[in-house]
PDB file of N, CA and C in Angstrom:
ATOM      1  N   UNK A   1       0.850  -1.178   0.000  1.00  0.00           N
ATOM      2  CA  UNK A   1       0.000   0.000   0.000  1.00  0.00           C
ATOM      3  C   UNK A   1       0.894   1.238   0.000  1.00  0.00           C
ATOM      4  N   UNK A   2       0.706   2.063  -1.000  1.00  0.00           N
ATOM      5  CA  UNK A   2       1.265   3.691  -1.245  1.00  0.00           C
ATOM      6  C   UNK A   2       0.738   4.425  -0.264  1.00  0.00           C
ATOM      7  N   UNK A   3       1.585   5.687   0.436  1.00  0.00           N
ATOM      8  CA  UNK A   3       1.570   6.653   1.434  1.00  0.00           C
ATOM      9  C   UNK A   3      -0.079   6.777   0.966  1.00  0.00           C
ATOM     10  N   UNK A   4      -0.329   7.312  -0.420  1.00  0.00           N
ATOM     11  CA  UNK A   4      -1.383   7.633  -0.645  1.00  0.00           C
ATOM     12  C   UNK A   4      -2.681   6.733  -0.449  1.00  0.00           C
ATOM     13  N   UNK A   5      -2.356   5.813  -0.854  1.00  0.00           N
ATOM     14  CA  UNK A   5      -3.667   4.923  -0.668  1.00  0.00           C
ATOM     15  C   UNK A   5      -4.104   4.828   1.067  1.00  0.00           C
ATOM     16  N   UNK A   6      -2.940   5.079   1.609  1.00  0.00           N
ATOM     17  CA  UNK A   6      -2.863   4.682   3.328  1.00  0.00           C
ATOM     18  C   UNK A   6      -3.934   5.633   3.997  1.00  0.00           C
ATOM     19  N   UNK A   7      -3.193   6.606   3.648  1.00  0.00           N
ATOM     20  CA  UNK A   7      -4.160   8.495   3.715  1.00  0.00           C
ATOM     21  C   UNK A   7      -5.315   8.134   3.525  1.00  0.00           C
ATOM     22  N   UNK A   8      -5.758   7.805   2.348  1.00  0.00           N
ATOM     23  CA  UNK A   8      -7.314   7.671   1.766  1.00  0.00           C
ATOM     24  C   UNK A   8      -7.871   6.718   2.692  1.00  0.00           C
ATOM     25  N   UNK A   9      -7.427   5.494   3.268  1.00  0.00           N
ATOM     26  CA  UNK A   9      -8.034   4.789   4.090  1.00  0.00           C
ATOM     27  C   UNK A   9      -8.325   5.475   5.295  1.00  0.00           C
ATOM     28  N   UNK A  10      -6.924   6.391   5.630  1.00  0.00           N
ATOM     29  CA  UNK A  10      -7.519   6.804   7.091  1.00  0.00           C
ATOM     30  C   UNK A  10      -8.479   7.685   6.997  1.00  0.00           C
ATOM     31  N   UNK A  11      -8.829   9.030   6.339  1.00  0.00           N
ATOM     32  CA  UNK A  11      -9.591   9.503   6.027  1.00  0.00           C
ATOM     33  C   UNK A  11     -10.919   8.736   5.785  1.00  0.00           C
ATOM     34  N   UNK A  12     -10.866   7.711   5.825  1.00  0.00           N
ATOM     35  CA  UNK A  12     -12.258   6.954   5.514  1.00  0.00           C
ATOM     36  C   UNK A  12     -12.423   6.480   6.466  1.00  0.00           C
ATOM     37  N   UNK A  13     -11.575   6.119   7.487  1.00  0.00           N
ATOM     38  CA  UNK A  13     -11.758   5.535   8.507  1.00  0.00           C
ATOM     39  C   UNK A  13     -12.454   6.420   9.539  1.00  0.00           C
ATOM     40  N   UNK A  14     -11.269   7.973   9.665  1.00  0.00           N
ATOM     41  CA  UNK A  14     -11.985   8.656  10.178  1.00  0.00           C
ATOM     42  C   UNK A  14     -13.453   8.980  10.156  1.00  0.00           C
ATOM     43  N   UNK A  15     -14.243   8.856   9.097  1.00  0.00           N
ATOM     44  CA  UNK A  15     -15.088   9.380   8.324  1.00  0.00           C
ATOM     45  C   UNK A  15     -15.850   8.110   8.873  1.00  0.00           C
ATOM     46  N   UNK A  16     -15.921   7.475   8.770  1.00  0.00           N
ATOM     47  CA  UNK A  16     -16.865   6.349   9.896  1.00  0.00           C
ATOM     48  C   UNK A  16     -16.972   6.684  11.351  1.00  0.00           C
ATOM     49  N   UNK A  17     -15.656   6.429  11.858  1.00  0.00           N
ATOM     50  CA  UNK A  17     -15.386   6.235  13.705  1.00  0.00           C
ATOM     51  C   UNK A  17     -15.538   7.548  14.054  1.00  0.00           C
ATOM     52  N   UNK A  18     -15.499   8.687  13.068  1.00  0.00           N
ATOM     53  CA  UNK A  18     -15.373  10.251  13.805  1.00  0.00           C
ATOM     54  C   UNK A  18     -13.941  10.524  14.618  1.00  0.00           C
ATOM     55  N   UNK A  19     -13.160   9.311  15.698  1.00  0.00           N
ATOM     56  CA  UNK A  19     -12.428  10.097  16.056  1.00  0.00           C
ATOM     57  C   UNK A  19     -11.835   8.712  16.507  1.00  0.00           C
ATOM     58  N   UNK A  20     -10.625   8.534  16.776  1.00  0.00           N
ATOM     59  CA  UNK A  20      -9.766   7.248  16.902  1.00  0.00           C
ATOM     60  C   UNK A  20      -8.304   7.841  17.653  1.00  0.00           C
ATOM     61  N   UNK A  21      -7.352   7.251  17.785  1.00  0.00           N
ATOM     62  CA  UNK A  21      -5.743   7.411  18.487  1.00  0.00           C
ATOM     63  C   UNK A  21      -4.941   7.556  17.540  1.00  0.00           C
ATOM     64  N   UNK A  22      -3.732   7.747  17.612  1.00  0.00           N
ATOM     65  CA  UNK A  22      -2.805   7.267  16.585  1.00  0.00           C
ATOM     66  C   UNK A  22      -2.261   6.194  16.678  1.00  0.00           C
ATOM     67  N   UNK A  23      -2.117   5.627  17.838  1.00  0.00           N
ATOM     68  CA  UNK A  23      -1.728   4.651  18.113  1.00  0.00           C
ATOM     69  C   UNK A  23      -2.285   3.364  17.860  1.00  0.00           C
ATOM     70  N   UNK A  24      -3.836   3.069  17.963  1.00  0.00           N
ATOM     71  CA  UNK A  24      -4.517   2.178  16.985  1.00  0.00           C
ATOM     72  C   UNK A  24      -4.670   2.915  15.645  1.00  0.00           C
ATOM     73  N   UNK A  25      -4.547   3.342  15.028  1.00  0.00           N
ATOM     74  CA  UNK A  25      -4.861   3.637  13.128  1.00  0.00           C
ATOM     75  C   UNK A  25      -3.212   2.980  12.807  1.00  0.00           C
ATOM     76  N   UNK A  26      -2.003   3.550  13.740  1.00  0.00           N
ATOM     77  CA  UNK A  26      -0.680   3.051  13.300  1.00  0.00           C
ATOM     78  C   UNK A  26      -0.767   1.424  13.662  1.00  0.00           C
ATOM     79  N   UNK A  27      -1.431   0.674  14.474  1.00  0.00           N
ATOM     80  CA  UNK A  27      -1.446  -0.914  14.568  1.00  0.00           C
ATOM     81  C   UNK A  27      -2.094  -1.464  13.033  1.00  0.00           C
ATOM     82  N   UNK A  28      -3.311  -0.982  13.379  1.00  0.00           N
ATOM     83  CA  UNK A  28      -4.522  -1.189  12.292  1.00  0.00           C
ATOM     84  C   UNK A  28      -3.639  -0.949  10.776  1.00  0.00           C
ATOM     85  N   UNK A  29      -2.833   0.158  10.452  1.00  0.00           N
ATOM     86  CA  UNK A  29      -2.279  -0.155   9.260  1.00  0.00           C
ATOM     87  C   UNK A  29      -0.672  -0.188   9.517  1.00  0.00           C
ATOM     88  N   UNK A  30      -0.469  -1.193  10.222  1.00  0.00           N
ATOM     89  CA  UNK A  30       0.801  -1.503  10.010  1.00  0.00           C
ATOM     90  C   UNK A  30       2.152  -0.731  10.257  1.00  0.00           C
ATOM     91  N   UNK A  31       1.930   0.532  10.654  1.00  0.00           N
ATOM     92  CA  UNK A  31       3.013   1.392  10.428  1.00  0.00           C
ATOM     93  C   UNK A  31       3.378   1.994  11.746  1.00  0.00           C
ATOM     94  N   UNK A  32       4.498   2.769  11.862  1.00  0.00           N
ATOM     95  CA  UNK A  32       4.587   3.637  13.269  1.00  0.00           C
ATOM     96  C   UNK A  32       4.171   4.581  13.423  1.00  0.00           C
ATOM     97  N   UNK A  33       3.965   4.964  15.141  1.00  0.00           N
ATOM     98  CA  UNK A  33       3.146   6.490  15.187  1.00  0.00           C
ATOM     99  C   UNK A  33       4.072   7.298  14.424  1.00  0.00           C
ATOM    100  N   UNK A  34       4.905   7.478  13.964  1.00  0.00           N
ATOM    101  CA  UNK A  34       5.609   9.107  13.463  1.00  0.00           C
ATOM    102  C   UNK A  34       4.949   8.688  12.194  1.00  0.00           C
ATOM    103  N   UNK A  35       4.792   7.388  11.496  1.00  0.00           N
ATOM    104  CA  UNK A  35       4.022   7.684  10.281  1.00  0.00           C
ATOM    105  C   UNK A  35       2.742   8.150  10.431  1.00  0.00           C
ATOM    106  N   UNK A  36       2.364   7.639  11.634  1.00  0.00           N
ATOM    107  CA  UNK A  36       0.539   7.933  10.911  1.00  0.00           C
ATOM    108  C   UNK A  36       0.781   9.527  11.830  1.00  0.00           C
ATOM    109  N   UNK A  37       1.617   9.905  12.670  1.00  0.00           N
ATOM    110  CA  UNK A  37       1.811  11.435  12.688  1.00  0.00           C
ATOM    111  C   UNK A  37       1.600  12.297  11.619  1.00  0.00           C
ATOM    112  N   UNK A  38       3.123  11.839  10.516  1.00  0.00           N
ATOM    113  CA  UNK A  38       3.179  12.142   9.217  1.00  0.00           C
ATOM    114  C   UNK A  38       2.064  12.550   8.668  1.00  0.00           C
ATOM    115  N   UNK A  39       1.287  11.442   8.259  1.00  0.00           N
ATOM    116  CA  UNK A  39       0.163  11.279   7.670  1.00  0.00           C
ATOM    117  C   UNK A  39      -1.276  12.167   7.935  1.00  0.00           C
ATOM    118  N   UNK A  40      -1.248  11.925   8.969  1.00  0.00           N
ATOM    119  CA  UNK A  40      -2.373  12.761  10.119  1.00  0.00           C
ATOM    120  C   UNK A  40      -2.303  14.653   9.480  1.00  0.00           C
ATOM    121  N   UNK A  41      -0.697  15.031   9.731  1.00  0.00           N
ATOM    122  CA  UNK A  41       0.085  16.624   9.326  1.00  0.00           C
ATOM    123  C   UNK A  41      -0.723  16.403   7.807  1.00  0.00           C
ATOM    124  N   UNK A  42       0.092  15.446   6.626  1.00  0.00           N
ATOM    125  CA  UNK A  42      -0.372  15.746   4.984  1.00  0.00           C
ATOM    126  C   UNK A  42      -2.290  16.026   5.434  1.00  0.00           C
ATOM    127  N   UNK A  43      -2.714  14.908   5.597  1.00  0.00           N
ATOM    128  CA  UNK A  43      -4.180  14.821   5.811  1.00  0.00           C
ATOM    129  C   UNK A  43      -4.913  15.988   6.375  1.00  0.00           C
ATOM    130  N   UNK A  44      -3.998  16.850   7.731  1.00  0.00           N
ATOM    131  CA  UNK A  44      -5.055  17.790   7.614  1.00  0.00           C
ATOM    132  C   UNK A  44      -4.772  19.558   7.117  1.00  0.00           C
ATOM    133  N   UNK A  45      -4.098  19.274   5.858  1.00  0.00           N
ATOM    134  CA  UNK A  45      -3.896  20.241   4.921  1.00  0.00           C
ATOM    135  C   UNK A  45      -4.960  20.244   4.195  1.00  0.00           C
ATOM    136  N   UNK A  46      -5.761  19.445   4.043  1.00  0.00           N
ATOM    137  CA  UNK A  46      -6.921  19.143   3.084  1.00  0.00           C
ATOM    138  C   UNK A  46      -8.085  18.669   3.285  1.00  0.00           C
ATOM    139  N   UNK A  47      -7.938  18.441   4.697  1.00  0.00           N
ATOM    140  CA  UNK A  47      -9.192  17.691   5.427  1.00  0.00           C
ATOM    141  C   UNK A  47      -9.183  18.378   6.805  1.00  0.00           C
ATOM    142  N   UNK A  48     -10.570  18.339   7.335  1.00  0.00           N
ATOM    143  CA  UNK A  48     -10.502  19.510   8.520  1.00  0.00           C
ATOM    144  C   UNK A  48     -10.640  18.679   9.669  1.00  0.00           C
ATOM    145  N   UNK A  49      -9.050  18.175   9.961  1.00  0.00           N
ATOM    146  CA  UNK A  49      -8.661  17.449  10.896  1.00  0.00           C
ATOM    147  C   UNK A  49      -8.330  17.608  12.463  1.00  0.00           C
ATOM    148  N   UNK A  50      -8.539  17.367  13.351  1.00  0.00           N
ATOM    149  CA  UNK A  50      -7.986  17.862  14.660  1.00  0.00           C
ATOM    150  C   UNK A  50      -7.543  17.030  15.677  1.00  0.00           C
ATOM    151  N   UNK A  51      -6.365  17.107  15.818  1.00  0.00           N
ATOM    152  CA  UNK A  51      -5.834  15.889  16.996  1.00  0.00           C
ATOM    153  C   UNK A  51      -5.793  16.911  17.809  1.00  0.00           C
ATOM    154  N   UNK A  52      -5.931  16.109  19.659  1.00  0.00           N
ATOM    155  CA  UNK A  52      -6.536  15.736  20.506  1.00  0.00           C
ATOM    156  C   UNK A  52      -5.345  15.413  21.287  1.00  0.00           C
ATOM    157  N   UNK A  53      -4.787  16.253  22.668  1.00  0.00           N
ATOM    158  CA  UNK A  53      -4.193  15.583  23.308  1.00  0.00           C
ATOM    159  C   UNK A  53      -4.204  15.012  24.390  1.00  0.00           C
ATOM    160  N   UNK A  54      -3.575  14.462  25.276  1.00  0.00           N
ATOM    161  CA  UNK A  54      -4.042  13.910  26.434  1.00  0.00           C
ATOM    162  C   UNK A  54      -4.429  12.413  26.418  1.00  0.00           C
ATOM    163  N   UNK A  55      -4.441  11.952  27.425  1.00  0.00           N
ATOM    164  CA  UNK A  55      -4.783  10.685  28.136  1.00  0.00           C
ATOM    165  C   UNK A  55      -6.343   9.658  26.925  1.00  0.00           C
ATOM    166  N   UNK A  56      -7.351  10.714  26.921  1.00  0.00           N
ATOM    167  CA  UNK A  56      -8.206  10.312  25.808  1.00  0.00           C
ATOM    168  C   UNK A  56      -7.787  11.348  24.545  1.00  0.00           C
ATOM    169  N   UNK A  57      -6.425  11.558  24.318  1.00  0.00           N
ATOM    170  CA  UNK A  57      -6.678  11.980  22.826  1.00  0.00           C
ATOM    171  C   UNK A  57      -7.126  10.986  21.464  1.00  0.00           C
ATOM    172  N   UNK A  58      -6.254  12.227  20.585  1.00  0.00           N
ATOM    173  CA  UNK A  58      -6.126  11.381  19.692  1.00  0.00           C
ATOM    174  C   UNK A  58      -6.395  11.950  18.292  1.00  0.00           C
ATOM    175  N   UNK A  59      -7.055  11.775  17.001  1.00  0.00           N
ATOM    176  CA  UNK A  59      -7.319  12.265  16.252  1.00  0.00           C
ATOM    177  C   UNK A  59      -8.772  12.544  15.702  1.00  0.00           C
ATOM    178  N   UNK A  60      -9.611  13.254  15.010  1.00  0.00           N
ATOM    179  CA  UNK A  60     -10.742  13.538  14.628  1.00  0.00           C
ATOM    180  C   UNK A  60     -11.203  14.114  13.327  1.00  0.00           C
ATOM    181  N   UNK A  61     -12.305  14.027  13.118  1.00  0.00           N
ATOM    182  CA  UNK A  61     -12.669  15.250  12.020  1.00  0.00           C
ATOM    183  C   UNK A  61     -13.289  15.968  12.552  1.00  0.00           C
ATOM    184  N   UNK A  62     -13.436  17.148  12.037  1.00  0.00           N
ATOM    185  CA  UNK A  62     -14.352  18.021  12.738  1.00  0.00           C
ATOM    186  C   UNK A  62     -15.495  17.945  12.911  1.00  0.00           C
ATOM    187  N   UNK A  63     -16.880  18.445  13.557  1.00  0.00           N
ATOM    188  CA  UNK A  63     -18.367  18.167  13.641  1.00  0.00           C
ATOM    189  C   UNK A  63     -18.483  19.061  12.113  1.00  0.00           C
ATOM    190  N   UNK A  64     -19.582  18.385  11.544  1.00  0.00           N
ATOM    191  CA  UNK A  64     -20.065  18.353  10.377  1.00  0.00           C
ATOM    192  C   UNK A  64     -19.725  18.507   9.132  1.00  0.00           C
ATOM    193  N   UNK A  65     -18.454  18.083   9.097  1.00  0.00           N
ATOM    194  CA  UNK A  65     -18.109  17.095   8.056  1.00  0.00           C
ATOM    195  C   UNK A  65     -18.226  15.689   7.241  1.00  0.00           C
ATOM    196  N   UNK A  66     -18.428  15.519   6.394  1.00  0.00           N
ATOM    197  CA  UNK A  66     -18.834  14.075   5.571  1.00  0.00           C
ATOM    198  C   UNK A  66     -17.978  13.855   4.137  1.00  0.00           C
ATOM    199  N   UNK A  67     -17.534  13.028   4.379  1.00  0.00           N
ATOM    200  CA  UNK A  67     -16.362  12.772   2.858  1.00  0.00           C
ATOM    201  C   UNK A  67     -17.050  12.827   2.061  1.00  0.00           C
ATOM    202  N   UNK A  68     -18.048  12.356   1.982  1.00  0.00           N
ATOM    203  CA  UNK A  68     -18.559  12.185   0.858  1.00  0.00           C
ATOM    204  C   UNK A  68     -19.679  13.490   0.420  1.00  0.00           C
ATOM    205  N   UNK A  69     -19.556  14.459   1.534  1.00  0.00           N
ATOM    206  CA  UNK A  69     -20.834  15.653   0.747  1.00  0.00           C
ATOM    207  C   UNK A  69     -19.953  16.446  -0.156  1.00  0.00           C
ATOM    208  N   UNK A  70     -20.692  16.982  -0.558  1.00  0.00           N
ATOM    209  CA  UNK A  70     -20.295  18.444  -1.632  1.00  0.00           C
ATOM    210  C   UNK A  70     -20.219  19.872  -1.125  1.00  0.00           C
ATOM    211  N   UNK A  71     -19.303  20.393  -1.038  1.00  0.00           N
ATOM    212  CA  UNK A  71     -19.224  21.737  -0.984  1.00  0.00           C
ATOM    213  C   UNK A  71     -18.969  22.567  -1.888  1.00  0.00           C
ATOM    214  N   UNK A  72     -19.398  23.916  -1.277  1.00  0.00           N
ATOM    215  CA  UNK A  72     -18.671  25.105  -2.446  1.00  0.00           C
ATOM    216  C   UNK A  72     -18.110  25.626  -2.024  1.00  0.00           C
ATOM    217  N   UNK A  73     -17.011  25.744  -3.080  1.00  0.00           N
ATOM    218  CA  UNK A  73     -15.298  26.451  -3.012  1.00  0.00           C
ATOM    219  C   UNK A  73     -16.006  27.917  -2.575  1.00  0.00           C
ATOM    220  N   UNK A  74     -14.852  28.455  -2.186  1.00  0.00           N
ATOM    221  CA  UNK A  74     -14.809  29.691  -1.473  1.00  0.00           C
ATOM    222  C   UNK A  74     -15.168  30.615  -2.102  1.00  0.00           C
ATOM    223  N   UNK A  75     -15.015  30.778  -3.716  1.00  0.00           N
ATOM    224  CA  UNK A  75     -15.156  31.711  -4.550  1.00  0.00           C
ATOM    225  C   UNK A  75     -17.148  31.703  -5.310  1.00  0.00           C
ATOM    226  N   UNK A  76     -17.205  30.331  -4.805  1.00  0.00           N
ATOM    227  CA  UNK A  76     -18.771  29.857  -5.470  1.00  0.00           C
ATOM    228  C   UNK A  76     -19.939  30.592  -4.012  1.00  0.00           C
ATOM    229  N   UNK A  77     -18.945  30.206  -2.495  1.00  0.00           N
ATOM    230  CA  UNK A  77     -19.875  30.617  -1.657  1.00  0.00           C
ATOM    231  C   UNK A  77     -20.186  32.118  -1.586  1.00  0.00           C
ATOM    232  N   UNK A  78     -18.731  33.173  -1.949  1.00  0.00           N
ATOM    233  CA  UNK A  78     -18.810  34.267  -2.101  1.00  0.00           C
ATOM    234  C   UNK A  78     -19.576  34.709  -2.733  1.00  0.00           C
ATOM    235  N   UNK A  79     -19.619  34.667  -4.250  1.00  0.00           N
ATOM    236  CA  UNK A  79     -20.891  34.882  -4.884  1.00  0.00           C
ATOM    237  C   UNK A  79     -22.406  34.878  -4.355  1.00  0.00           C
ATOM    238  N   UNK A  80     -22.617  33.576  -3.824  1.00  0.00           N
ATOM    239  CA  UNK A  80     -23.806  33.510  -3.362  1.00  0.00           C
ATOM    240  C   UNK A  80     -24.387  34.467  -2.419  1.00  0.00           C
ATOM    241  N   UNK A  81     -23.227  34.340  -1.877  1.00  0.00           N
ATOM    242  CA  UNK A  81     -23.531  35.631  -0.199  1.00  0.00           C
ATOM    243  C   UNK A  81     -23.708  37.042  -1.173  1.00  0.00           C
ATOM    244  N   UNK A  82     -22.647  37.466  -2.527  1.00  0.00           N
ATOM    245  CA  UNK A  82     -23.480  38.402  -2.793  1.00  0.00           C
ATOM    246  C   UNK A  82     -24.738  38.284  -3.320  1.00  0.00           C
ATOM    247  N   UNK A  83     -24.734  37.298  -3.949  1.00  0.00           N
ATOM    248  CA  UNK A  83     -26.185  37.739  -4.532  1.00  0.00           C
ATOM    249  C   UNK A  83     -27.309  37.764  -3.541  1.00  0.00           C
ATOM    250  N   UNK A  84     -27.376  37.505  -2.696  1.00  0.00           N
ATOM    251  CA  UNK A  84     -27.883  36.970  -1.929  1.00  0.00           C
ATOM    252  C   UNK A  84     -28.844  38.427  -0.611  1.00  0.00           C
ATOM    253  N   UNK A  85     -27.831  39.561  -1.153  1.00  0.00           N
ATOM    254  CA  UNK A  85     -28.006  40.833  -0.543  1.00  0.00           C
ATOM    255  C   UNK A  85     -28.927  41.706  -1.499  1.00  0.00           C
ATOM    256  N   UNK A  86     -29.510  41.038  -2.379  1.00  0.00           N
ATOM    257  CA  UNK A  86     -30.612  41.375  -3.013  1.00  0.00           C
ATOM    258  C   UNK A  86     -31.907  40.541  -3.249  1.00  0.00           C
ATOM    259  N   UNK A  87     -31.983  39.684  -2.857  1.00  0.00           N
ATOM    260  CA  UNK A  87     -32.745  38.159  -2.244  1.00  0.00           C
ATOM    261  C   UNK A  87     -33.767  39.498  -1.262  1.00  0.00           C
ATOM    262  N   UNK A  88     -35.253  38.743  -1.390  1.00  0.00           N
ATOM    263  CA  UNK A  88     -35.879  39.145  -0.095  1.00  0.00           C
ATOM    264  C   UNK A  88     -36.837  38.202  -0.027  1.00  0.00           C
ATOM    265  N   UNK A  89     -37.288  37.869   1.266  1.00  0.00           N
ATOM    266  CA  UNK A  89     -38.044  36.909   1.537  1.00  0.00           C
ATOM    267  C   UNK A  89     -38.165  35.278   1.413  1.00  0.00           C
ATOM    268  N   UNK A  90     -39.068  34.570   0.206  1.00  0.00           N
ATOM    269  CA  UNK A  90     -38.820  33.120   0.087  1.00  0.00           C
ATOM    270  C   UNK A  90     -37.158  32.929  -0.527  1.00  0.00           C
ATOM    271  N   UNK A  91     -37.082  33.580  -1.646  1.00  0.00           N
ATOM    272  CA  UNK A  91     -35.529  33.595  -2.148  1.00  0.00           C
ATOM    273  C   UNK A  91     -34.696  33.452  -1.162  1.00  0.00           C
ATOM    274  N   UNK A  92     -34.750  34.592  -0.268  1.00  0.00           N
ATOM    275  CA  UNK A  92     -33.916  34.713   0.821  1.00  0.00           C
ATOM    276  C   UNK A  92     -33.368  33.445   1.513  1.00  0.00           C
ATOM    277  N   UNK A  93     -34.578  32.930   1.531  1.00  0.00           N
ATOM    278  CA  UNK A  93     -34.756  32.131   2.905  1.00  0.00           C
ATOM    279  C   UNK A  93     -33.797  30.523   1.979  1.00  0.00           C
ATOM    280  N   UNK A  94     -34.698  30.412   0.516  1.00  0.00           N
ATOM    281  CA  UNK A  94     -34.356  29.355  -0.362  1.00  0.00           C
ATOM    282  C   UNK A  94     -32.396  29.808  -0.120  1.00  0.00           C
ATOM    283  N   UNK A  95     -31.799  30.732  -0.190  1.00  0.00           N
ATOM    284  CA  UNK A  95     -30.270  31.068  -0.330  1.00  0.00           C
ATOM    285  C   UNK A  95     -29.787  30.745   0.696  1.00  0.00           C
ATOM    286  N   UNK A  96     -30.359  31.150   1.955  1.00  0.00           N
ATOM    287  CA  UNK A  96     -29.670  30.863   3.086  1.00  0.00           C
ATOM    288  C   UNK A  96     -29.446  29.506   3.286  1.00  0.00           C
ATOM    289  N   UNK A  97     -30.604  28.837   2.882  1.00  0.00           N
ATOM    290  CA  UNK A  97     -30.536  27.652   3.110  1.00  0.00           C
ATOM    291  C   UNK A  97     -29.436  26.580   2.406  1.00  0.00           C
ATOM    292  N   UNK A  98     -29.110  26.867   1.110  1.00  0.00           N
ATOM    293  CA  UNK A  98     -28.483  26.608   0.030  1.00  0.00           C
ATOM    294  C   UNK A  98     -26.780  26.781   1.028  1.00  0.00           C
ATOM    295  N   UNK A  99     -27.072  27.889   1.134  1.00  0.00           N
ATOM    296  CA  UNK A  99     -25.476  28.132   1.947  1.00  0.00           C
ATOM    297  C   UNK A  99     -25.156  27.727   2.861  1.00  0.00           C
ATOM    298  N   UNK A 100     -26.187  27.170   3.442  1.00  0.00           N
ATOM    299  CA  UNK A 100     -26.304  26.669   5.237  1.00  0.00           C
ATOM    300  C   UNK A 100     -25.669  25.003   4.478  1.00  0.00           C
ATOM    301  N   UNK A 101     -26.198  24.701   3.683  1.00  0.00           N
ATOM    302  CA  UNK A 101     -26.469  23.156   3.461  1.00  0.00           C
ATOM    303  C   UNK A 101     -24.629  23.146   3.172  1.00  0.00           C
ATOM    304  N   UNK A 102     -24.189  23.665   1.956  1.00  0.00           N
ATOM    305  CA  UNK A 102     -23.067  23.363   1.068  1.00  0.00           C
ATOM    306  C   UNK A 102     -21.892  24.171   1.289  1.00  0.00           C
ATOM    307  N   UNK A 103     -22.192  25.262   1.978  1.00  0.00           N
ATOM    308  CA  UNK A 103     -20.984  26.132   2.064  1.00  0.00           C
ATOM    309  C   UNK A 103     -20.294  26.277   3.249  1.00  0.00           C
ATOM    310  N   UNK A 104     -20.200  24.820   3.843  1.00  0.00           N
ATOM    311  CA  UNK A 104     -19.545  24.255   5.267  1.00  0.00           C
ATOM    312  C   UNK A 104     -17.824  24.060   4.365  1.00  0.00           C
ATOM    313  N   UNK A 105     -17.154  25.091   5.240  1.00  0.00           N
ATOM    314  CA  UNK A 105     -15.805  25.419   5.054  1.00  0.00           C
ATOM    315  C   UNK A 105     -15.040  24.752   6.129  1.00  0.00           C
ATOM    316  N   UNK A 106     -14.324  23.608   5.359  1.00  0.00           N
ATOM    317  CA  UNK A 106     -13.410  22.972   6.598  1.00  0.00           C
ATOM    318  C   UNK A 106     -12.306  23.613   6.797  1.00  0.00           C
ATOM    319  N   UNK A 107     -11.464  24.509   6.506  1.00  0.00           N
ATOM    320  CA  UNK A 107     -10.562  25.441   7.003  1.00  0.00           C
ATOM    321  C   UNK A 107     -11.197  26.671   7.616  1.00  0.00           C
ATOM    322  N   UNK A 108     -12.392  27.103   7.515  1.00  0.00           N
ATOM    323  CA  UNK A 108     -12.699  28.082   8.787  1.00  0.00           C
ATOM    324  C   UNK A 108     -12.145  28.006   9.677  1.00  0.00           C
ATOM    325  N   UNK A 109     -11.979  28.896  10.689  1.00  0.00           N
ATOM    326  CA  UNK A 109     -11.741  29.006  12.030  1.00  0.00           C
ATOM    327  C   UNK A 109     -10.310  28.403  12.080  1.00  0.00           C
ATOM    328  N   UNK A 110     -10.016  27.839  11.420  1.00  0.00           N
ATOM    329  CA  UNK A 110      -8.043  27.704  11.850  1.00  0.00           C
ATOM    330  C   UNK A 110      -7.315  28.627  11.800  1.00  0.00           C
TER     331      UNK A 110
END
């Protein structure tokens, strides 16, 4: 198994369990904690990841995230928010909602 394919598993893994150790994901695939450290660092350049320290740490994804939903890029949500300042009422409400649903930004707040 390639660094890459490894990543994609954990990310999927995460994406089930929500939140796990490093120390079981490094048993579970074979490797040492500084790899799935490694791995954990590439992974949350691109995925809105958060390890956890302490006694129950460990690693996570963030709350409301899903690998598999769809979002909109930063430049698609922008738009919306403008147009969106000329929206009144059902529109309104239809936009907000639209943005509420898809325009969950996993690098916010870092």
């Amino acid at each position: 198994m390639t660094a890459n394919e490894r990543r994609q598993e954990i990310i999927e893994v995460l994406n089930l369990r929500r939140q796990d150790t490093m120390k079981n994901l490094a048993q579970e695939f074979g490797v040492t904690d500084r790899t799935i450290r490694n791995d954990i660092t590439v992974l949350s350049l691109t995925h809105p990841i958060e390890t956890i320290r302490g006694k129950n740490g460990g690693v996570r994804l963030m709350d409301g995230f899903s690998l598999n939903r769809k979002y909109l890029k930063p430049n698609q949500k922008e738009l919306l928010i403008r147009l969106a300042f000329d929206l009144q009422d059902e529109d309104l409400a239809i936009m907000n909602s639209i943005l509420q649903d898809f325009a969950f930004n996993p690098l916010e707040g870092r």
